[in-house]
PDB file of N, CA and C in Angstrom:
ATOM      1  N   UNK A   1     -93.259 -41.946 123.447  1.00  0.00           N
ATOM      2  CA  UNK A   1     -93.008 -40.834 122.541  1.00  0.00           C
ATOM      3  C   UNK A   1     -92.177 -41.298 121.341  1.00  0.00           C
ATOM      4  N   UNK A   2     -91.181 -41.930 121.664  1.00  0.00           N
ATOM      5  CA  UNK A   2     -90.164 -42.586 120.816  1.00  0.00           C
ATOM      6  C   UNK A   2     -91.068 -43.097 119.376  1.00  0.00           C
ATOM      7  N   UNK A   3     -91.797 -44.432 119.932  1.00  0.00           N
ATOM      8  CA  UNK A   3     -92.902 -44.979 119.376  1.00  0.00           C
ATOM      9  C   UNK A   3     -93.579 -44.106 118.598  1.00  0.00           C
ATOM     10  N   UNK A   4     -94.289 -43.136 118.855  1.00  0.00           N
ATOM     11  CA  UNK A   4     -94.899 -42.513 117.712  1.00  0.00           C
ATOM     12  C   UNK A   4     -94.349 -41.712 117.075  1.00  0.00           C
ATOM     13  N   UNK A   5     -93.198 -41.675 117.352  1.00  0.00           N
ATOM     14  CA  UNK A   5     -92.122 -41.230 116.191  1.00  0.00           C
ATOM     15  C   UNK A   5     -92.073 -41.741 115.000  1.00  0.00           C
ATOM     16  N   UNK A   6     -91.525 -43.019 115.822  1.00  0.00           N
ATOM     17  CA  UNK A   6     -91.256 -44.219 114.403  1.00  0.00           C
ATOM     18  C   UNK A   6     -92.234 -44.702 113.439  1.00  0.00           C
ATOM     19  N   UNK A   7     -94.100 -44.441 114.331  1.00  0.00           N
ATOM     20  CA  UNK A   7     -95.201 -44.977 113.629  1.00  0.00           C
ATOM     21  C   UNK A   7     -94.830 -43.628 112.146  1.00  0.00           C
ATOM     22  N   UNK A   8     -94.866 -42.719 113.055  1.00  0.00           N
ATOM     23  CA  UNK A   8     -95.535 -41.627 111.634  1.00  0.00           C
ATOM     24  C   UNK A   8     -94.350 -41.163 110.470  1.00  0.00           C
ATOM     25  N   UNK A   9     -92.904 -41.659 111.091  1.00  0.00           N
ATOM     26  CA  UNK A   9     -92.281 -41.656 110.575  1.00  0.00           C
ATOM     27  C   UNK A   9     -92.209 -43.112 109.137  1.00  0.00           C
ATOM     28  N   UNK A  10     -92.713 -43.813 109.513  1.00  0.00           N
ATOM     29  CA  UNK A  10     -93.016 -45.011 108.716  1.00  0.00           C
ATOM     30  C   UNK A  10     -93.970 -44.448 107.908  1.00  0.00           C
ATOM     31  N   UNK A  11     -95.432 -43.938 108.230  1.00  0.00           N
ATOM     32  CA  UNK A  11     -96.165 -43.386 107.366  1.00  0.00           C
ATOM     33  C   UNK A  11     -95.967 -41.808 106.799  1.00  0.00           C
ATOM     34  N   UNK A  12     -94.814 -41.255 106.681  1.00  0.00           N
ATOM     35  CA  UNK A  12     -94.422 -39.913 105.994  1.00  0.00           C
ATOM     36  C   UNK A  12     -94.405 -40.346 104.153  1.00  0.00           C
ATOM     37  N   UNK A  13     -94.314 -42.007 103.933  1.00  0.00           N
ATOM     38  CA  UNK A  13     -94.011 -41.916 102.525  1.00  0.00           C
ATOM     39  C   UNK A  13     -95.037 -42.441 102.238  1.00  0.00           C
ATOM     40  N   UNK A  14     -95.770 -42.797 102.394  1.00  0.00           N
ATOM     41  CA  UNK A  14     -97.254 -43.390 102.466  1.00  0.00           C
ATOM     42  C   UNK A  14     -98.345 -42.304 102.114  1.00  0.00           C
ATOM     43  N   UNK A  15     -97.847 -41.018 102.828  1.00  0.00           N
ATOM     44  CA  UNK A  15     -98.692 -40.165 102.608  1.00  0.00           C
ATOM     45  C   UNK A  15     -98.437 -39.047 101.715  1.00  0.00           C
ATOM     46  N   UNK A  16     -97.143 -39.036 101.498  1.00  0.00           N
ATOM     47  CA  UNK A  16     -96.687 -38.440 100.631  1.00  0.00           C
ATOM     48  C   UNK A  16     -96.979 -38.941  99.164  1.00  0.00           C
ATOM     49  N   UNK A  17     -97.498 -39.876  99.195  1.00  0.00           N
ATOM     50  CA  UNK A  17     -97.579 -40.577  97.421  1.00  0.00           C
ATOM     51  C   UNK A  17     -99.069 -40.374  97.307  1.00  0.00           C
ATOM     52  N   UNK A  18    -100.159 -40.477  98.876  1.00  0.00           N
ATOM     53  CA  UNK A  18    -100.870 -40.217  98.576  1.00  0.00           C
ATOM     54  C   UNK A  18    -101.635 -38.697  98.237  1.00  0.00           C
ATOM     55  N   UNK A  19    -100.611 -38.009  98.311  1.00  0.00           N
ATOM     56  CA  UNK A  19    -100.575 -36.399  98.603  1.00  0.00           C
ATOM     57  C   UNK A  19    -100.539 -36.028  96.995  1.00  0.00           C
ATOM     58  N   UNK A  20     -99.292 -37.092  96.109  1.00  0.00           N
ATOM     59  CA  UNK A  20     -99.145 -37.092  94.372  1.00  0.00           C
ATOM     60  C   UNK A  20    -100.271 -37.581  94.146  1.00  0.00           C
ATOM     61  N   UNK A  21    -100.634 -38.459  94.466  1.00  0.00           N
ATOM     62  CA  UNK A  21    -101.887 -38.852  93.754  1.00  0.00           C
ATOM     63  C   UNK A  21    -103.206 -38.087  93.514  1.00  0.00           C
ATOM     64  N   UNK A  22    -103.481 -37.674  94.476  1.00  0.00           N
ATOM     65  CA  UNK A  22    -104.464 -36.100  94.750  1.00  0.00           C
ATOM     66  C   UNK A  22    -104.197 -35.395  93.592  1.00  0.00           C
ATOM     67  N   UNK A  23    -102.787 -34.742  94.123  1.00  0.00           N
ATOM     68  CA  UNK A  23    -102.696 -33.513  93.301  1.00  0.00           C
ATOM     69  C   UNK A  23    -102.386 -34.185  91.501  1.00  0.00           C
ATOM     70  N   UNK A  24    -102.012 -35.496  91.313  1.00  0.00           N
ATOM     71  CA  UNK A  24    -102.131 -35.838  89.811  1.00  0.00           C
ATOM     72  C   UNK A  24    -103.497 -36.229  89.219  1.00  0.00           C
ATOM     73  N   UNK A  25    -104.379 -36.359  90.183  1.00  0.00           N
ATOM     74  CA  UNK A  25    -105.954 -36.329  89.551  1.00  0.00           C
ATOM     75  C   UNK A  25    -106.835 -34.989  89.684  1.00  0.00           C
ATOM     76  N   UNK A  26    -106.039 -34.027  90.522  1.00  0.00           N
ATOM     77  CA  UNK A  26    -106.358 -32.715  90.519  1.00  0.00           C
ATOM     78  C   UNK A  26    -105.573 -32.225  89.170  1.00  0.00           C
ATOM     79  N   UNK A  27    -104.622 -32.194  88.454  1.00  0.00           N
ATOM     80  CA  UNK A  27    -104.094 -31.171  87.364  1.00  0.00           C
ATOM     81  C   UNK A  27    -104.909 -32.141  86.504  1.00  0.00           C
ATOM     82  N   UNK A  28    -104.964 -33.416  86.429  1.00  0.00           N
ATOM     83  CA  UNK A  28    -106.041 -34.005  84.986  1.00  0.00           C
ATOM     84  C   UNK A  28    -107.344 -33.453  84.739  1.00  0.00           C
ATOM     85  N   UNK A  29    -107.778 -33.273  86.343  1.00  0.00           N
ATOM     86  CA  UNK A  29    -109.345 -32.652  85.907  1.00  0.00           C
ATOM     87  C   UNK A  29    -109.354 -31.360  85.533  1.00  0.00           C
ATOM     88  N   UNK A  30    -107.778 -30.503  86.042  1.00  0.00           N
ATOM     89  CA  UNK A  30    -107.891 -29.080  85.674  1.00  0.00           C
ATOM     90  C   UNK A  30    -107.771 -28.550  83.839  1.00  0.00           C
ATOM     91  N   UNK A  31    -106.871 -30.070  83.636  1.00  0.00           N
ATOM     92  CA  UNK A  31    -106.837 -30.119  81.857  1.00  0.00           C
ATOM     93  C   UNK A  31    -107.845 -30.741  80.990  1.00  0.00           C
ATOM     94  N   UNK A  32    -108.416 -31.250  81.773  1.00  0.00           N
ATOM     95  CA  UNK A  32    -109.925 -31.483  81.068  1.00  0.00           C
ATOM     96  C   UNK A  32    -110.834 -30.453  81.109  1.00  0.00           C
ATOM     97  N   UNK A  33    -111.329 -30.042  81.980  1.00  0.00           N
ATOM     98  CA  UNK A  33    -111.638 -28.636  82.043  1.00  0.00           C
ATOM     99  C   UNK A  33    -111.388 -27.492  81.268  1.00  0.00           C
ATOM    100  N   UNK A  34    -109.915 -27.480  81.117  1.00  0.00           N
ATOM    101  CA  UNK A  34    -109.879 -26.559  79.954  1.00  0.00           C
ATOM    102  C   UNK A  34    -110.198 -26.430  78.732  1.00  0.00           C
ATOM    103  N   UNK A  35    -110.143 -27.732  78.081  1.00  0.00           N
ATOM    104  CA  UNK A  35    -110.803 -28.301  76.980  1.00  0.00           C
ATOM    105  C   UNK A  35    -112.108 -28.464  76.990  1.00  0.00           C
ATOM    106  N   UNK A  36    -113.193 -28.635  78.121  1.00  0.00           N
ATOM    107  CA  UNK A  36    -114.290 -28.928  77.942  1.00  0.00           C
ATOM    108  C   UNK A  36    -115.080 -27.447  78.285  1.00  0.00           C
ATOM    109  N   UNK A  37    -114.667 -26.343  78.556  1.00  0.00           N
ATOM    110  CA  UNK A  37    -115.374 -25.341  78.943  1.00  0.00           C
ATOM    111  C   UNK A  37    -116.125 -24.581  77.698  1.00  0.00           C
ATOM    112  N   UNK A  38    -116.788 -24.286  77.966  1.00  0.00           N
ATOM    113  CA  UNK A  38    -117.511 -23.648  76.390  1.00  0.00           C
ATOM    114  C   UNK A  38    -117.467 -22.326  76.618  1.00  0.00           C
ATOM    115  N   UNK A  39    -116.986 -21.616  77.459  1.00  0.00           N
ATOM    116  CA  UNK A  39    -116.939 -20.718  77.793  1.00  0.00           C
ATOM    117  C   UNK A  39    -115.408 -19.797  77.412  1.00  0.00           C
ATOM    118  N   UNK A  40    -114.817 -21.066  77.464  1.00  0.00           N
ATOM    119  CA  UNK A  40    -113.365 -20.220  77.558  1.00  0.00           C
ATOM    120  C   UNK A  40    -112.960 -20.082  75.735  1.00  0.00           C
ATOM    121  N   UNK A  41    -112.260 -19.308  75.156  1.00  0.00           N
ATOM    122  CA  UNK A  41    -111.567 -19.349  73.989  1.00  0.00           C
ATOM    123  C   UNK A  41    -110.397 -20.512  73.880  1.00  0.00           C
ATOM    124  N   UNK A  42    -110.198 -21.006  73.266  1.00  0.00           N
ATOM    125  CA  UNK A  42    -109.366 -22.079  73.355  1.00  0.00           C
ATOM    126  C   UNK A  42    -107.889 -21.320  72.193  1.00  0.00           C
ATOM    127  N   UNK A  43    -106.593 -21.086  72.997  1.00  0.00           N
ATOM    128  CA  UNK A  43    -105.709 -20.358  71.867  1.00  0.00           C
ATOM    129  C   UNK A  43    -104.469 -21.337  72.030  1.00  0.00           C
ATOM    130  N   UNK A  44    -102.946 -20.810  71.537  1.00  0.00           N
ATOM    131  CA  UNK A  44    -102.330 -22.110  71.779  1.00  0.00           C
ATOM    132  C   UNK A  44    -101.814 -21.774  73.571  1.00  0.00           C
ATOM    133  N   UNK A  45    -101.825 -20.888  73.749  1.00  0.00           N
ATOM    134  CA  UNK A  45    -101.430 -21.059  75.612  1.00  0.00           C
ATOM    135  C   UNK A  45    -102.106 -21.913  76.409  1.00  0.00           C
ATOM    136  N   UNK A  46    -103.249 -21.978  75.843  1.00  0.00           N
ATOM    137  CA  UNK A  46    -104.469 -23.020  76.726  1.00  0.00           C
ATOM    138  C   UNK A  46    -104.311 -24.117  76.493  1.00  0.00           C
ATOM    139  N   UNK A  47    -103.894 -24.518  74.933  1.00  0.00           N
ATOM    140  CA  UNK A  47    -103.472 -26.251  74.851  1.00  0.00           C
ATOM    141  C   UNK A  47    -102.202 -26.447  75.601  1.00  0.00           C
ATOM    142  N   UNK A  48    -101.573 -25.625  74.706  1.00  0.00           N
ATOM    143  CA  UNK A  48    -100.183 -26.420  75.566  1.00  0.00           C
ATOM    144  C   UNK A  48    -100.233 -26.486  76.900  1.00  0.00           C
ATOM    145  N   UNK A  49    -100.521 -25.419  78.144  1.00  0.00           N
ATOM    146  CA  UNK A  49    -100.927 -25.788  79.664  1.00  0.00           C
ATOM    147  C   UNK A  49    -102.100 -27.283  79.720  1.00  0.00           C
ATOM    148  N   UNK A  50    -103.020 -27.241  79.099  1.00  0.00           N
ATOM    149  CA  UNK A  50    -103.629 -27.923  78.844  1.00  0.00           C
ATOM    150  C   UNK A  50    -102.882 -29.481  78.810  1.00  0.00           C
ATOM    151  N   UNK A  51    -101.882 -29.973  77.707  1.00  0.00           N
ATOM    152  CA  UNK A  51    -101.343 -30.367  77.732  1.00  0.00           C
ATOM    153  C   UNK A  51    -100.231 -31.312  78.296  1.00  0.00           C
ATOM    154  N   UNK A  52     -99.754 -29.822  79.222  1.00  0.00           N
ATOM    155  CA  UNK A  52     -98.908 -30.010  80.143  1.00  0.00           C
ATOM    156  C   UNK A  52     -99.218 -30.262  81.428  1.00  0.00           C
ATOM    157  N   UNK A  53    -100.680 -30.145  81.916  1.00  0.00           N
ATOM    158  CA  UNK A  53    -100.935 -30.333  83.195  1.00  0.00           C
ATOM    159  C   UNK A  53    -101.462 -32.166  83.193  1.00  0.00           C
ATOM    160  N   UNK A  54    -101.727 -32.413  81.870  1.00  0.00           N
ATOM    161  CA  UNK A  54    -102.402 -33.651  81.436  1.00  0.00           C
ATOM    162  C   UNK A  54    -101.018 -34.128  81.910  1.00  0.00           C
ATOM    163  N   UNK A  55    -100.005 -34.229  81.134  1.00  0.00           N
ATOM    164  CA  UNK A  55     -98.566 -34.774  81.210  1.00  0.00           C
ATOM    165  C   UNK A  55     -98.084 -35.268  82.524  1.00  0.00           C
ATOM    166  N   UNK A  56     -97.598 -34.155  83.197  1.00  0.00           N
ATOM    167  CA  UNK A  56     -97.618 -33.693  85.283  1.00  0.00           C
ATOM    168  C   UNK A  56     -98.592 -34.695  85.597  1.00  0.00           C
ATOM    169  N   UNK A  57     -99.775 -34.491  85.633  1.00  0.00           N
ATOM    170  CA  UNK A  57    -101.005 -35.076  86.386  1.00  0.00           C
ATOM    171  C   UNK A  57    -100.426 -36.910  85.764  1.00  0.00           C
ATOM    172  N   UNK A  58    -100.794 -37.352  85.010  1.00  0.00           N
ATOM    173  CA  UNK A  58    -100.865 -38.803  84.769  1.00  0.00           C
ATOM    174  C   UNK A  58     -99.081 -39.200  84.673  1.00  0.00           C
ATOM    175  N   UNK A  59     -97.873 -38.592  85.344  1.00  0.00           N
ATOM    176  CA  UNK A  59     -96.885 -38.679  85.850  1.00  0.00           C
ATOM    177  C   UNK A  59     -97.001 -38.729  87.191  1.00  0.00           C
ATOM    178  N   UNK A  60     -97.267 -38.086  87.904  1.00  0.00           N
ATOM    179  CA  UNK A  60     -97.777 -38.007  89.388  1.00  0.00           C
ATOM    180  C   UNK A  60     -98.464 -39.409  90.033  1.00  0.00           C
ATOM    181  N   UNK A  61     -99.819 -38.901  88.993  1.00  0.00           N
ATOM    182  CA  UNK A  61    -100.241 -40.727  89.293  1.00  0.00           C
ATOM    183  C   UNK A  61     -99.963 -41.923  89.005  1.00  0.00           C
ATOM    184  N   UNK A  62     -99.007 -41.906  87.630  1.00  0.00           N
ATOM    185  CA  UNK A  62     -98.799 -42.966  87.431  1.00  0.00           C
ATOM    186  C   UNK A  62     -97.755 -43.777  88.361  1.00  0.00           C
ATOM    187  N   UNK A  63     -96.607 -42.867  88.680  1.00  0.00           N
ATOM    188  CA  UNK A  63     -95.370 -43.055  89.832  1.00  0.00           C
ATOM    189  C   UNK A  63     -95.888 -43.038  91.283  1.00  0.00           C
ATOM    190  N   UNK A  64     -96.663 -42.613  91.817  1.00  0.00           N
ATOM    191  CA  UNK A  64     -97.104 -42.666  92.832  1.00  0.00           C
ATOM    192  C   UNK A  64     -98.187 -43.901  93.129  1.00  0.00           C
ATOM    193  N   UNK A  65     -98.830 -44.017  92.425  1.00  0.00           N
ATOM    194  CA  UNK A  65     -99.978 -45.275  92.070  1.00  0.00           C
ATOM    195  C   UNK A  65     -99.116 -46.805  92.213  1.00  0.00           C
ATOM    196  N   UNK A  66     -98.063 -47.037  91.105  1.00  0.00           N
ATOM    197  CA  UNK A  66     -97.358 -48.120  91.114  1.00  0.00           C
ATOM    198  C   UNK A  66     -96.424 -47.735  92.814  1.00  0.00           C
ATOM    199  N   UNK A  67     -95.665 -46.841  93.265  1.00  0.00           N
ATOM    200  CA  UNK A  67     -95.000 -47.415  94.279  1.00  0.00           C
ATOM    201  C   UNK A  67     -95.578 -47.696  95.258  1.00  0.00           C
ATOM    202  N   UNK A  68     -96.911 -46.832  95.459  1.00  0.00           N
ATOM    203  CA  UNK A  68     -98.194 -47.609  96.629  1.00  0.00           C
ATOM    204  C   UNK A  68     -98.545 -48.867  95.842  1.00  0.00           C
ATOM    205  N   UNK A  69     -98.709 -49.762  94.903  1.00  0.00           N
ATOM    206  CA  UNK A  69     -98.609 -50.965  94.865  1.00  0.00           C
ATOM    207  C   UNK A  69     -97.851 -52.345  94.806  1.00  0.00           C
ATOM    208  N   UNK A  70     -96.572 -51.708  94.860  1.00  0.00           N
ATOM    209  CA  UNK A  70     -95.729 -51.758  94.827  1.00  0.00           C
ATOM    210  C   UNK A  70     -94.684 -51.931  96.071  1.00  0.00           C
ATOM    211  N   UNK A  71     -95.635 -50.751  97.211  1.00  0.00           N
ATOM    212  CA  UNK A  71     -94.602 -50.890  98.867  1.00  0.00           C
ATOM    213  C   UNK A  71     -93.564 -50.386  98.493  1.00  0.00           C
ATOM    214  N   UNK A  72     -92.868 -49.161  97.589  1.00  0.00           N
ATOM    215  CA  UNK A  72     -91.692 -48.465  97.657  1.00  0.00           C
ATOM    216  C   UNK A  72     -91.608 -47.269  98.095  1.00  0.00           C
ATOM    217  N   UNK A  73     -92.222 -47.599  99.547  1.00  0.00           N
ATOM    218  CA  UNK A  73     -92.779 -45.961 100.082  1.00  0.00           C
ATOM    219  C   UNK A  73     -92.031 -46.408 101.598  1.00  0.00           C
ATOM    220  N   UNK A  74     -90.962 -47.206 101.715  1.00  0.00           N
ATOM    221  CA  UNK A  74     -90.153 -47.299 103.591  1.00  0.00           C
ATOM    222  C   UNK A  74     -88.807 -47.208 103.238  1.00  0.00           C
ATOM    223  N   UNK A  75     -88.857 -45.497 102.442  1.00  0.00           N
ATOM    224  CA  UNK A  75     -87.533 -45.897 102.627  1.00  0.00           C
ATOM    225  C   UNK A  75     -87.397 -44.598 103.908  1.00  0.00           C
ATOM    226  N   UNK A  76     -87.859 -45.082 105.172  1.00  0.00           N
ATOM    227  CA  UNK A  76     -87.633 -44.259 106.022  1.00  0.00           C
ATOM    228  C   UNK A  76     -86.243 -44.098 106.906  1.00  0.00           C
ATOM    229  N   UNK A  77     -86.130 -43.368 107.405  1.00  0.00           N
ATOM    230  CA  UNK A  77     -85.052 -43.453 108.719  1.00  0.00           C
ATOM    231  C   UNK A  77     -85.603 -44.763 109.423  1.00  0.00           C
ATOM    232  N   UNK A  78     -84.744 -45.169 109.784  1.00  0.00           N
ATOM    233  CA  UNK A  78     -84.678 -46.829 110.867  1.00  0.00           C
ATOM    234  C   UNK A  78     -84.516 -45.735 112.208  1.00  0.00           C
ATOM    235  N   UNK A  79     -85.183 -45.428 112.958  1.00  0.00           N
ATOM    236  CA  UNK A  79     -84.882 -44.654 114.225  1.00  0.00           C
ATOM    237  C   UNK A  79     -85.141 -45.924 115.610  1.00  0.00           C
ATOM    238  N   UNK A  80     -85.326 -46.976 114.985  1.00  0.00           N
ATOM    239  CA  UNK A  80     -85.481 -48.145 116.237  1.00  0.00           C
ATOM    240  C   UNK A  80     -84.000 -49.013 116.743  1.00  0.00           C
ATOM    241  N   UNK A  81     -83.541 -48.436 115.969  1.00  0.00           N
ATOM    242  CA  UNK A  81     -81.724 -49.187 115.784  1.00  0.00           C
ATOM    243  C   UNK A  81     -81.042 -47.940 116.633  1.00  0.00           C
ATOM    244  N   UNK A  82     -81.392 -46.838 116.868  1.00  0.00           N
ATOM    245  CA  UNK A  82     -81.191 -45.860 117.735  1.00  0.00           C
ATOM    246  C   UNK A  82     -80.274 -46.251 118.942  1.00  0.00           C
ATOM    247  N   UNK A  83     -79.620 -45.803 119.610  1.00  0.00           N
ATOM    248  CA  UNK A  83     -79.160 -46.005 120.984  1.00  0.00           C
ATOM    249  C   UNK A  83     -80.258 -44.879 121.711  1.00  0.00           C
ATOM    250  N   UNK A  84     -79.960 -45.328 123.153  1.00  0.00           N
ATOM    251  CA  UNK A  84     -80.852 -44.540 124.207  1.00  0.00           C
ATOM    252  C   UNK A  84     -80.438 -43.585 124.116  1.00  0.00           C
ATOM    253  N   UNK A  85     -79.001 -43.150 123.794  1.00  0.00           N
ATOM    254  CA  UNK A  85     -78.483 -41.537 124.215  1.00  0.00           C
ATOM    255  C   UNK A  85     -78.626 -40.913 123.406  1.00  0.00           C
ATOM    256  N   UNK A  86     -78.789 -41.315 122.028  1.00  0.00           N
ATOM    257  CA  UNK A  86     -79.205 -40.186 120.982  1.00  0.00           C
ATOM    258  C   UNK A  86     -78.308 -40.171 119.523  1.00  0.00           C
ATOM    259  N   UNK A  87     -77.264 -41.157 119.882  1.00  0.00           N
ATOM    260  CA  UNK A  87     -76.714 -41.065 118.674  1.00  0.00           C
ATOM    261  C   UNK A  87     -76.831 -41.883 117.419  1.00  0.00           C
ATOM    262  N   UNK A  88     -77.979 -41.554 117.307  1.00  0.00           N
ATOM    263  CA  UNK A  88     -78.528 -42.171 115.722  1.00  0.00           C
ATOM    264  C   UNK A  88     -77.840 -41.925 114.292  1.00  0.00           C
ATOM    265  N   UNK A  89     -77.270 -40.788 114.448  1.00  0.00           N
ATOM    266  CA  UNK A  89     -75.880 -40.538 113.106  1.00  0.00           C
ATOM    267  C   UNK A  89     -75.210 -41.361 112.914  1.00  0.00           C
ATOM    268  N   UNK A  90     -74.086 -42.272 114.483  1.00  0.00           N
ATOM    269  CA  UNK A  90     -73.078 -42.783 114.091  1.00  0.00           C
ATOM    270  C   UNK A  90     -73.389 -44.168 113.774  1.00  0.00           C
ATOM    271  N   UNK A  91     -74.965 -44.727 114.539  1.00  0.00           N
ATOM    272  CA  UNK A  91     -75.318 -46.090 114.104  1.00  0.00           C
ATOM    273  C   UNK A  91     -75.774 -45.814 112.909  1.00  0.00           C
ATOM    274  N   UNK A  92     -76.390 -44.977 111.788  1.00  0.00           N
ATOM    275  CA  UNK A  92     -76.926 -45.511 110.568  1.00  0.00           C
ATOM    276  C   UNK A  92     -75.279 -45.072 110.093  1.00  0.00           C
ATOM    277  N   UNK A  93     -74.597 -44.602 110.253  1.00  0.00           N
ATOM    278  CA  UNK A  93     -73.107 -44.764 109.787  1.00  0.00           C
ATOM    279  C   UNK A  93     -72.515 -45.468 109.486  1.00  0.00           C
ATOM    280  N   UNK A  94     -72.488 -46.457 110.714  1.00  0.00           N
ATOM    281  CA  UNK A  94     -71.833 -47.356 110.802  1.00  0.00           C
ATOM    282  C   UNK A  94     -72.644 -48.712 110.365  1.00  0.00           C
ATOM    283  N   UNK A  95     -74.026 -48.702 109.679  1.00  0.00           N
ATOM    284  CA  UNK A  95     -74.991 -49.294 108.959  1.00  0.00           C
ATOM    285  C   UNK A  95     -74.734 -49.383 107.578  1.00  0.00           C
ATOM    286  N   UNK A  96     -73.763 -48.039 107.090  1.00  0.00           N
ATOM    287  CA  UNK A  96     -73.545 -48.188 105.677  1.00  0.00           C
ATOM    288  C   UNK A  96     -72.431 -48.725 105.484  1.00  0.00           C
TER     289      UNK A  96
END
């Protein structure tokens, strides 16, 4: 049990960048979209969101992209340095 603690706890930042990355190629396509619809009126509320989701989105990916290439995704809890009884507070404590 311990063990798959520590696995998924290792992969919580792993998936979390891949979670930015999603959602920063999801707001790019939503700001392209806005611009490319022929349908919609284009006024200044629509650019600037427009804009701004472009901004967000290729921030998202760009920071998330480099630290998955990067490997700056462990900065997890060490829960293997643990004692048996449970007191994991006073060892990463006494770690700093």
């Amino acid at each position: 049990m311990k063990e798959k603690l520590i696995h998924w706890m290792k992969l919580a930042p792993k998936v979390s960048h891949t979670i930015r990355v999603l959602a920063g190629g999801y707001l790019m396509y939503l700001s392209y979209g806005m611009f490319t619809d022929p349908a919609s009126d284009i006024n200044a509320l629509v650019i600037l969101c427009g804009i701004l989701f472009a901004l967000i989105g290729l921030f998202f990916l760009a920071t998330s992209l480099y630290a998955l290439n990067k490997g700056i995704y462990s900065d997890y809890v060490d829960f293997s340095a643990a004692s048996e009884d449970g007191n994991a507070d006073e060892e990463t404590k006494a770690q700093e």
